[in-house]
Protein backbone atom coordinates (compact mmCIF):
# COMPACT_ATOMS: atom_id res chain seq x y z
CA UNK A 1 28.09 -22.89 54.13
CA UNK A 2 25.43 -25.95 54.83
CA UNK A 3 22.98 -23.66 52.53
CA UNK A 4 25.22 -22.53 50.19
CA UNK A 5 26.07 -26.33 49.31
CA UNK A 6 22.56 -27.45 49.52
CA UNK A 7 21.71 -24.20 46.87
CA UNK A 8 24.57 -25.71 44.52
CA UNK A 9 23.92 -29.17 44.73
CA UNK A 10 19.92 -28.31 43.95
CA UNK A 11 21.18 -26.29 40.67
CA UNK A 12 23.13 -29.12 39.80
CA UNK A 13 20.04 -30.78 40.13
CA UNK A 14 17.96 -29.16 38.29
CA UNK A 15 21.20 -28.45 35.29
CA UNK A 16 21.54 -32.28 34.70
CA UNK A 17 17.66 -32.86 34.83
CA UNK A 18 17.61 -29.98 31.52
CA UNK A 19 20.12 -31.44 29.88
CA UNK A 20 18.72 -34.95 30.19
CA UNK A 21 15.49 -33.90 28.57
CA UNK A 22 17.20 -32.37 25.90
CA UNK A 23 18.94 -35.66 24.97
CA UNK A 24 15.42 -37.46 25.91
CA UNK A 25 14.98 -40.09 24.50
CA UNK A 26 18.49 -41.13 23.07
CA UNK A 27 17.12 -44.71 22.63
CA UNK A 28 13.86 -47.17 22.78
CA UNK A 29 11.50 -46.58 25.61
CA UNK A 30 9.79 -49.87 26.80
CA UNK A 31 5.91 -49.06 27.19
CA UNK A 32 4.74 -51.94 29.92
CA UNK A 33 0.52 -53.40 29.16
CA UNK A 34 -0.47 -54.88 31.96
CA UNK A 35 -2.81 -56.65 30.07
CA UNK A 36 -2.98 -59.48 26.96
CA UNK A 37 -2.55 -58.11 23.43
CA UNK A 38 -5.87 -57.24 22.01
CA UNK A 39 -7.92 -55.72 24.82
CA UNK A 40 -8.57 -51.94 24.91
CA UNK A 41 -5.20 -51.34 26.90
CA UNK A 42 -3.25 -52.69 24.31
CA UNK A 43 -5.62 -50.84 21.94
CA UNK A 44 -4.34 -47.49 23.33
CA UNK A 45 -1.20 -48.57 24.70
CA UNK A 46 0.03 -49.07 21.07
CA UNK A 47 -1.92 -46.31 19.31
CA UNK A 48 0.01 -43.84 21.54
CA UNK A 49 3.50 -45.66 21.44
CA UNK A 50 3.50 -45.36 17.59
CA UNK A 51 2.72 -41.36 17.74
CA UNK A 52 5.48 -41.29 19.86
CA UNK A 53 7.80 -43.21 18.51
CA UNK A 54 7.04 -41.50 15.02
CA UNK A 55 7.69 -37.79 17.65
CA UNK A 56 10.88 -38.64 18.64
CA UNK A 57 12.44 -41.19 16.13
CA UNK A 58 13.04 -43.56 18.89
CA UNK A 59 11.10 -47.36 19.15
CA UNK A 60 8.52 -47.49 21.58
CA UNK A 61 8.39 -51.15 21.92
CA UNK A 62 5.06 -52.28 23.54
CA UNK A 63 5.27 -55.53 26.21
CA UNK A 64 2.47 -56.89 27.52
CA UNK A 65 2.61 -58.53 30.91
CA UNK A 66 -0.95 -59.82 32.00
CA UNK A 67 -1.46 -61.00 35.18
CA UNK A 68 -2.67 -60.46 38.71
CA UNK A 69 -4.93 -58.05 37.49
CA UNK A 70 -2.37 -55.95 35.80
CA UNK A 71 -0.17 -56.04 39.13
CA UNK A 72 2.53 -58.01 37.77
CA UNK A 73 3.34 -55.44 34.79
CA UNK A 74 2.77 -52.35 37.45
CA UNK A 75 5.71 -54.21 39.65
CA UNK A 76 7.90 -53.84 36.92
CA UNK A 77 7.58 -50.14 36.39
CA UNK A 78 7.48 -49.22 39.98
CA UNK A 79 11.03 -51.37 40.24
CA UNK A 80 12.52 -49.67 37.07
CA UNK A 81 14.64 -46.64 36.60
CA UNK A 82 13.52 -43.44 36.76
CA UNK A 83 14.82 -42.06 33.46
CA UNK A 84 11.41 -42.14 31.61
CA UNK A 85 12.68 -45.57 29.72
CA UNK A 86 9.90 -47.67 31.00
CA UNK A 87 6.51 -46.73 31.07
CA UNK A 88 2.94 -48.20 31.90
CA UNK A 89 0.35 -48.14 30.50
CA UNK A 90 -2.62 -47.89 33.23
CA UNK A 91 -6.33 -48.19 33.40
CA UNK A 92 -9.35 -47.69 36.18
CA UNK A 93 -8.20 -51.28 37.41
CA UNK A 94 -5.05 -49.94 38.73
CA UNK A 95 -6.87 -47.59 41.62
CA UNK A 96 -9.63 -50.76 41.94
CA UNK A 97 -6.78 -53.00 42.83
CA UNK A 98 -5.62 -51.65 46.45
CA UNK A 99 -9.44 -52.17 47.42
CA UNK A 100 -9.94 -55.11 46.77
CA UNK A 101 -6.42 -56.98 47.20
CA UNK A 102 -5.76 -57.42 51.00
CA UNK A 103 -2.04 -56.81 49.95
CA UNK A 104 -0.12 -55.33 47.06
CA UNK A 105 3.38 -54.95 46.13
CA UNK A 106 3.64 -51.28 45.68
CA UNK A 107 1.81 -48.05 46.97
CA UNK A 108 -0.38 -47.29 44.22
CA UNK A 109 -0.22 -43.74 44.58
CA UNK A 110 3.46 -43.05 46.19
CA UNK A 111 5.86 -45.65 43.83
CA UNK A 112 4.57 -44.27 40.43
CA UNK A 113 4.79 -40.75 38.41
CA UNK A 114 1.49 -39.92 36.76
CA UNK A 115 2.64 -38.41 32.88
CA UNK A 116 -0.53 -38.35 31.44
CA UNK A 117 -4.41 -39.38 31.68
CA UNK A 118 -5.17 -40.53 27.76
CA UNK A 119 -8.69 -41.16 27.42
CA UNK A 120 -11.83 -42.60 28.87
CA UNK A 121 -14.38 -44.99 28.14
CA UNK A 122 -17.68 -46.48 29.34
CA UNK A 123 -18.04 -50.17 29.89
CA UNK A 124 -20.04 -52.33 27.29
CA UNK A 125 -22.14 -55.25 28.59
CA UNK A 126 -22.59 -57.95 25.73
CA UNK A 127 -24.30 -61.54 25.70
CA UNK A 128 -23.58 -64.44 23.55
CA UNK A 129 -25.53 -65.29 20.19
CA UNK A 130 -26.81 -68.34 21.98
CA UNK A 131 -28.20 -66.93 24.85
CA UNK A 132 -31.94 -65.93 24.38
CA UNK A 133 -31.00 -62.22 25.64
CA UNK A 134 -31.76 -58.76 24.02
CA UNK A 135 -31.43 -56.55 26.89
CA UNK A 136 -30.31 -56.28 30.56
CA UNK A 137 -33.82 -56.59 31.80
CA UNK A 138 -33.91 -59.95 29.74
CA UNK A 139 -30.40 -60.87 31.11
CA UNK A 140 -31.36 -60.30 34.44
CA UNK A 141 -34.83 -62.43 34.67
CA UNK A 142 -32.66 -65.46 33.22
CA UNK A 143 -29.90 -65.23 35.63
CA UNK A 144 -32.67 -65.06 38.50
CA UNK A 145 -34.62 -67.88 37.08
CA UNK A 146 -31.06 -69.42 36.70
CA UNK A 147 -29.05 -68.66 39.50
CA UNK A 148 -25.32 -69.52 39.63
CA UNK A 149 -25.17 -71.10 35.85
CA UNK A 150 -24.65 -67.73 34.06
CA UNK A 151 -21.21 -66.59 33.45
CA UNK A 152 -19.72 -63.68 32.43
CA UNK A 153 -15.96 -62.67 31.83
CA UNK A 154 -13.44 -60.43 32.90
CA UNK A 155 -10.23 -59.08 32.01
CA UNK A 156 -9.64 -60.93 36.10
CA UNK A 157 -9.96 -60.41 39.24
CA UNK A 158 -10.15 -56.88 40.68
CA UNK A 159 -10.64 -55.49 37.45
CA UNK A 160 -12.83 -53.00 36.74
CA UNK A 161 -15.35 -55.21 34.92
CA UNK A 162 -15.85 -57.87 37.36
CA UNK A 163 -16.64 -55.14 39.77
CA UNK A 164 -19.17 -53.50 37.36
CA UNK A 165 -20.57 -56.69 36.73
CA UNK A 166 -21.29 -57.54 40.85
CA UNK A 167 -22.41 -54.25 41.40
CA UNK A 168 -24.71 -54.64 38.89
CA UNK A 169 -25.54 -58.45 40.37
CA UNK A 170 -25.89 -56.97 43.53
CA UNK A 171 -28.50 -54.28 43.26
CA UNK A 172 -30.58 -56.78 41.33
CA UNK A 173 -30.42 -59.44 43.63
CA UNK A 174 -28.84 -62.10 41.14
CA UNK A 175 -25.59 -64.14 41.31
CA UNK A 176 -23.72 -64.72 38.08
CA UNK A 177 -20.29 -66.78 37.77
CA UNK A 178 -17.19 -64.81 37.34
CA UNK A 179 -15.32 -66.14 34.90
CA UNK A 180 -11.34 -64.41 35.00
CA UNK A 181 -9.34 -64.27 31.76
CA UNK A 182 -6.11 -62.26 31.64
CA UNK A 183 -7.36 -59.93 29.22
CA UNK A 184 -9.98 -58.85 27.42
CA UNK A 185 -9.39 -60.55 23.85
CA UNK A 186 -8.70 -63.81 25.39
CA UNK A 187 -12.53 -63.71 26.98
CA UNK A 188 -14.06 -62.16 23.68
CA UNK A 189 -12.62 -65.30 22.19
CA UNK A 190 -14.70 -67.25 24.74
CA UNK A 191 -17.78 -65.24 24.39
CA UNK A 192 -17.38 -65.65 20.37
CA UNK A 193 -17.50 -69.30 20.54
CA UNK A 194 -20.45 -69.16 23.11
CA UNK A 195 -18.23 -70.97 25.91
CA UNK A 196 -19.53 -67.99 28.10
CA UNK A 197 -22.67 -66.10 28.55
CA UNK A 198 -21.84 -62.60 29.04
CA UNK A 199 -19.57 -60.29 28.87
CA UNK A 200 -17.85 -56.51 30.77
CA UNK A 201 -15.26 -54.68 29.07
CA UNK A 202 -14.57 -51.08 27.87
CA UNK A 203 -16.28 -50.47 24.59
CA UNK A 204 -13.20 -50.31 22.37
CA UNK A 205 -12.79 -54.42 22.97
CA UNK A 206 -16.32 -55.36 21.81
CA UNK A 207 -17.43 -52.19 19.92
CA UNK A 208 -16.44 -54.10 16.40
CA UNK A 209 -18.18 -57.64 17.14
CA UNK A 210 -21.86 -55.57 18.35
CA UNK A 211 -21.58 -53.68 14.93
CA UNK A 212 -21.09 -56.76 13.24
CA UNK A 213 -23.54 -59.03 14.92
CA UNK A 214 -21.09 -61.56 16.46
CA UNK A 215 -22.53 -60.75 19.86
CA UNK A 216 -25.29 -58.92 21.38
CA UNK A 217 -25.05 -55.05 22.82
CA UNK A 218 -27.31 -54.59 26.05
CA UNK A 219 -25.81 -51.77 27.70
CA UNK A 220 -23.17 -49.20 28.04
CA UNK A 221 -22.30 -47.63 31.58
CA UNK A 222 -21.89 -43.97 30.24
CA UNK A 223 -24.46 -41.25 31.24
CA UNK A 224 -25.24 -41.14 27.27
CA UNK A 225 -25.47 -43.70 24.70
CA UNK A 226 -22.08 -44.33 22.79
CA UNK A 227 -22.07 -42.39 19.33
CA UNK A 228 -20.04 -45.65 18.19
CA UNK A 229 -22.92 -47.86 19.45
CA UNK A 230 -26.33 -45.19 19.17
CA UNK A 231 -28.78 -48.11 19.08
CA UNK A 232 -27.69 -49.60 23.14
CA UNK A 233 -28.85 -48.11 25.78
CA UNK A 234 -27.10 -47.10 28.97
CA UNK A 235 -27.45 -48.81 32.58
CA UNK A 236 -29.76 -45.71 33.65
CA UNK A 237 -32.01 -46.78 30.89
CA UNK A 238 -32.10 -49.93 31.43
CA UNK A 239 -33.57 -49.70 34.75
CA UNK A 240 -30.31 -48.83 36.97
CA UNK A 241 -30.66 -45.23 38.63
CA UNK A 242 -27.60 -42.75 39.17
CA UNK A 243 -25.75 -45.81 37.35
CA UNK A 244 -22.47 -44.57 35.67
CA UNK A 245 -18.83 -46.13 35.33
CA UNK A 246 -15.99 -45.62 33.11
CA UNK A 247 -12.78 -46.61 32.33
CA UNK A 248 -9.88 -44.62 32.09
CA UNK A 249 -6.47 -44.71 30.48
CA UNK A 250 -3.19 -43.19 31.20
CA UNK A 251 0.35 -43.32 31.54
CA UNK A 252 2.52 -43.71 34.53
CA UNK A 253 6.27 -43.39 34.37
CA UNK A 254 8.57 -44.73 37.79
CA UNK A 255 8.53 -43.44 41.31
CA UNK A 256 11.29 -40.37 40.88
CA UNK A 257 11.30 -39.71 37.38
CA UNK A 258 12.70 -36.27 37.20
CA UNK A 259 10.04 -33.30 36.24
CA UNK A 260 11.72 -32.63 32.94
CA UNK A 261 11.08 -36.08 31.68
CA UNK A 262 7.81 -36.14 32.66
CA UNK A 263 6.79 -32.75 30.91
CA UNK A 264 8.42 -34.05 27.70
CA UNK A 265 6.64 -37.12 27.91
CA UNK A 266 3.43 -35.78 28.82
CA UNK A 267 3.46 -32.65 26.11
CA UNK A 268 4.64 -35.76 23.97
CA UNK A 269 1.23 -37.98 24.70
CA UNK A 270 -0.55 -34.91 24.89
CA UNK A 271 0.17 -33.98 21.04
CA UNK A 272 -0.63 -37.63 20.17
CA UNK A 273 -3.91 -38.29 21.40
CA UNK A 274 -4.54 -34.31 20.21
CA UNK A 275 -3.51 -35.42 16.65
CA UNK A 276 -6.33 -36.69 13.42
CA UNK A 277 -5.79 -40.17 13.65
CA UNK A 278 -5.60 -41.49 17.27
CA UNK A 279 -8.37 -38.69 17.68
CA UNK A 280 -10.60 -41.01 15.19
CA UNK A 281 -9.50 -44.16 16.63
CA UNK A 282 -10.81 -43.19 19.64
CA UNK A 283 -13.86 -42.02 18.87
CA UNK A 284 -14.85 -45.00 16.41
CA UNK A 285 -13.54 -47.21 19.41
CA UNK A 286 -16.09 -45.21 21.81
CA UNK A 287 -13.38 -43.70 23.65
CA UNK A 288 -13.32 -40.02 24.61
CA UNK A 289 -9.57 -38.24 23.99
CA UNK A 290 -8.63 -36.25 27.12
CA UNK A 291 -4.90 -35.90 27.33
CA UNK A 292 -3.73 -33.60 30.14
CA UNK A 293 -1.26 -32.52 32.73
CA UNK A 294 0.34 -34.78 35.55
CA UNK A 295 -0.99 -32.87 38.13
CA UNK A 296 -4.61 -33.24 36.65
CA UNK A 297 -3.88 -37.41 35.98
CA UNK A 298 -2.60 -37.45 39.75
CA UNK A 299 -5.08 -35.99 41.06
CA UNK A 300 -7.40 -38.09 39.43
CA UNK A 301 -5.95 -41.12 40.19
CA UNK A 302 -6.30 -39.73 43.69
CA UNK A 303 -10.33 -39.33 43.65
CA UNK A 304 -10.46 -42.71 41.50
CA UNK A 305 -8.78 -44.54 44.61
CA UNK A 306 -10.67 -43.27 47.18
CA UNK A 307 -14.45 -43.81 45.38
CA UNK A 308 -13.52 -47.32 44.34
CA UNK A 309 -12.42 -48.03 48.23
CA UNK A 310 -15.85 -46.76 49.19
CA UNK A 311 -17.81 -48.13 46.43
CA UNK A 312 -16.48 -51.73 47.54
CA UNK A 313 -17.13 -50.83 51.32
CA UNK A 314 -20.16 -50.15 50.97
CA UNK A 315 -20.97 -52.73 48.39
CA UNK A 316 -19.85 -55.33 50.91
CA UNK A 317 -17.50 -56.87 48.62
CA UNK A 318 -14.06 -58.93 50.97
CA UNK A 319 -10.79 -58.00 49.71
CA UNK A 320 -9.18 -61.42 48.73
């Protein structure tokens, strides 16, 4: 009898979780940047919203909530609904976060459903127009002869740049000042009008302004040279063996969200960053398309987590 009920109360199950995707999504869907507008999360974030909402015929309406290094926008996803109605929008930050915060609000791994891992992209290190720089050998003699008066921005704490940029301080033996912003665009701003000296971010904030001449390309943190930025070298290069970080991009849905959701949503994305135009975007933007399966973004965001908590081990660095 006790089986017999459990067997029909896991077909019901499984009947109302069909049905739901075939009505999914009867209205908007809420896509959650943890980030300010501008920076290469919103980049994506809104490139693949429009592709779906252009799918399905339903609004995808993009929200940015900076802050906390993208933890505050991450709370509200893990605290939503699971009916695939708020999503978030996630980058390598997100698995940095848990190493280097001594506490955080959610279980990075457990309160979250991986849909889809986007794209990926190496980091760009730039300089100001006013700082006698032209590459990261140059950078690095005047932050030694200088120490503690060059400054370089973030998208904040945690994030994946600062980390880049004190691994990169550490092995050379120099000490730059961390400037935070809550966002990329906000600190490009800064590093525009030469308020700061340098600058970490994923390529597809800063790709535009190198091209242009507004600031100066020194490196990028792939194991090849960008084909959107040929002329700047990588970190291996430049003098920094075995040297190699990028920065991913995906989509997380909340803890629960039932299986049929999540394979509409990830065929969905999958078919988007697949199609011409976000294809393009990416690639001009320096970002490589992936798109895949939840089980391949999970376990990703698996191995991502546990090198990061290494990495930062053995780098020394104190949670705060």
């Amino acid at each position: 009898m006790i089986r017999a009920l459990a067997f029909l109360a896991a077909s019901f199950l499984f009947a109302s979780s069909v049905v739901l995707a075939q009505t999914y999504p009867s209205r908007h869907i809420t896509l959650i940047i943890p980030f300010a507008a501008g920076g290469s999360n919103d980049i994506v974030g809104r490139a693949i919203g429009k592709k779906l909402s252009e799918a399905w015929g339903q609004p995808v309406v993009v929200e940015n909530r900076p802050g906390a290094g993208g933890v505050i926008g991450a709370s509200v996803v893990a605290a939503a609904p699971p009916d695939g109605y708020t999503l978030l929008l996630v980058s390598s930050t997100f698995t940095i976060n848990p190493a280097i915060k001594k506490s955080m609000p959610f279980d990075t791994l457990k309160d979250f459903t991986p849909v889809a891992f986007i794209a990926r992209s190496p980091l760009l290190v730039t300089a100001s127009n006013n700082l006698p720089v032209n590459s990261m050998k140059e950078l690095l003699e005047i932050a030694r002869s200088q120490p503690g008066k060059i400054t370089y921005a973030s998208s904040g704490p945690g994030s994946i740049n600062q980390i880049s940029a004190e691994l990169i301080a550490l092995s050379a033996g120099v000490k730059f000042v961390h400037i935070p912003y809550r966002g990329g665009a906000p600190a490009l701003n800064d590093l525009l009008g030469n308020s700061i000296d340098a600058m970490f971010d994923a390529l597809p904030v800063e790709v535009g302004q190198v091209k242009s001449g507004n600031v100066i390309g020194l490196a990028v943190t792939g194991a090849q040279r960008s084909k959107a930025l040929p002329d700047v070298p990588t970190m291996m290069e430049s003098g920094f063996k075995d040297y190699e970080i990028y920065n991913y991009f995906g989509l997380l849905a909340p803890p629960n969200t039932p299986k049929a959701i999540v394979k509409a949503l990830s065929d969905a994305t999958a078919k988007a960053v697949a199609s011409p135009d976000v294809a393009e975007l990416f690639e001009k933007q320096g970002m490589t398309p992936v798109g895949s399966d939840p089980e391949t973004f999970a376990k990703m965001l698996a191995e991502d987590l546990q090198r990061w908590t290494q990495v930062i081990k053995d780098a020394g660095i104190t949670p705060q």
